[in-house]
Protein backbone atom coordinates (compact mmCIF):
# COMPACT_ATOMS: atom_id res chain seq x y z
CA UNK A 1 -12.79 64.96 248.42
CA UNK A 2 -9.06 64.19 249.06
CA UNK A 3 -8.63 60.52 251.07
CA UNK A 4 -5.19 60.62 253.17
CA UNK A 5 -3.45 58.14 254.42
CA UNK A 6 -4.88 58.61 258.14
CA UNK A 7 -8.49 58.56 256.68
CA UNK A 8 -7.72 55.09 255.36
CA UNK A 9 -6.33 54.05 258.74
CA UNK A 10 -8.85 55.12 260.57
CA UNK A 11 -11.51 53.70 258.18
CA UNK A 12 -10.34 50.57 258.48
CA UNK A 13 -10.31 50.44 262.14
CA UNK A 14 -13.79 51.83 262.42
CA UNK A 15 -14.80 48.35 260.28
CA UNK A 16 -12.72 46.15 262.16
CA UNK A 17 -14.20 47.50 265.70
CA UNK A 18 -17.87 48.29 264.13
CA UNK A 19 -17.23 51.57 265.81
CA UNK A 20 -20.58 53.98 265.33
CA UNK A 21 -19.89 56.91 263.86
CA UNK A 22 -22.18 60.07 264.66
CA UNK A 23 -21.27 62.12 261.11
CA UNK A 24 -22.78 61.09 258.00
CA UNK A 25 -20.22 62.77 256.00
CA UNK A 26 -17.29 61.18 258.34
CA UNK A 27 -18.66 57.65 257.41
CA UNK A 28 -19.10 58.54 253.87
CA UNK A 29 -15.58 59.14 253.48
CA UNK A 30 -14.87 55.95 255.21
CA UNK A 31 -16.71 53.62 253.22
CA UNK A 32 -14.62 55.28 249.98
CA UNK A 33 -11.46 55.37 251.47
CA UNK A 34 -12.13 51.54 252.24
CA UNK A 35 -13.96 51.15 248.64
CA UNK A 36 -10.90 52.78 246.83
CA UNK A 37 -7.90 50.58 249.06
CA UNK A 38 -9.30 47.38 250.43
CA UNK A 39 -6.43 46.18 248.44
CA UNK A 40 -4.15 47.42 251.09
CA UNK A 41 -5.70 45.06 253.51
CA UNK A 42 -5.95 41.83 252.22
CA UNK A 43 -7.73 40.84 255.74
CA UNK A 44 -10.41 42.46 254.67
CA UNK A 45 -13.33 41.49 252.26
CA UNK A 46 -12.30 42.41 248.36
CA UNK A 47 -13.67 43.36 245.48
CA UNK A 48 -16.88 44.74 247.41
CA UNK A 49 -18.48 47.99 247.99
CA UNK A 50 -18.18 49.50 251.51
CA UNK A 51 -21.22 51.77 252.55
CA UNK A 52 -22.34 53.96 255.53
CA UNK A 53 -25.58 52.33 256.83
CA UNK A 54 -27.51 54.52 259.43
CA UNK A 55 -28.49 52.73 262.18
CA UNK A 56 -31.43 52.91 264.50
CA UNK A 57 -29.65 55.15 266.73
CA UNK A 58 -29.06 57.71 264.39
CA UNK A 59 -25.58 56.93 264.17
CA UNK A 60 -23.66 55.29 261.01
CA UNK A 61 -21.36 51.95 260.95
CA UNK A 62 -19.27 51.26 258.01
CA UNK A 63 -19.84 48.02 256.38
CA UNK A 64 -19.65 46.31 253.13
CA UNK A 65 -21.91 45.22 250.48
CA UNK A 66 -21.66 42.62 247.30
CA UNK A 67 -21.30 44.85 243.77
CA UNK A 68 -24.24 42.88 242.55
CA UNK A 69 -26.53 44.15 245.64
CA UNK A 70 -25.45 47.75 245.15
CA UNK A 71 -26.85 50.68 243.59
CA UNK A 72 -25.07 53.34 241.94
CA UNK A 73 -24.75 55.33 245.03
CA UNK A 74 -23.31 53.00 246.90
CA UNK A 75 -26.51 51.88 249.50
CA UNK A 76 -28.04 48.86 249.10
């Protein structure tokens, strides 16, 4: 899966605001894009995993997790 430059923008805003997203797949990519170039962003937390976590709602927030926490696929 190809991560642009817009996907990476709009990542990071969808951290910053918590902003739910309805598609898994949309917050997958996300927490990658974020994963990949936190480095970018050196507001943002570093050298930590970002994830999709499904909420109660149904819907998905990008947040982040500590490497040691983290499975291989990336969910707590």
């Amino acid at each position: 899966m190809l991560i642009t430059e817009e996907d990476i923008l709009n990542a990071k805003k969808a951290f910053e605001n918590k902003e739910e997203i309805t598609d898994e797949a949309t917050a997958t990519l996300y927490a990658k894009a974020l994963t990949r170039n936190s480095k970018k962003f050196p507001e943002l937390p570093q050298k930590v995993k970002y994830v999709a976590l499904k909420q109660e709602s149904g819907t998905y927030i990008v947040d982040w997790r500590s490497t040691e926490t983290c499975s291989a696929e990336g969910r707590p």
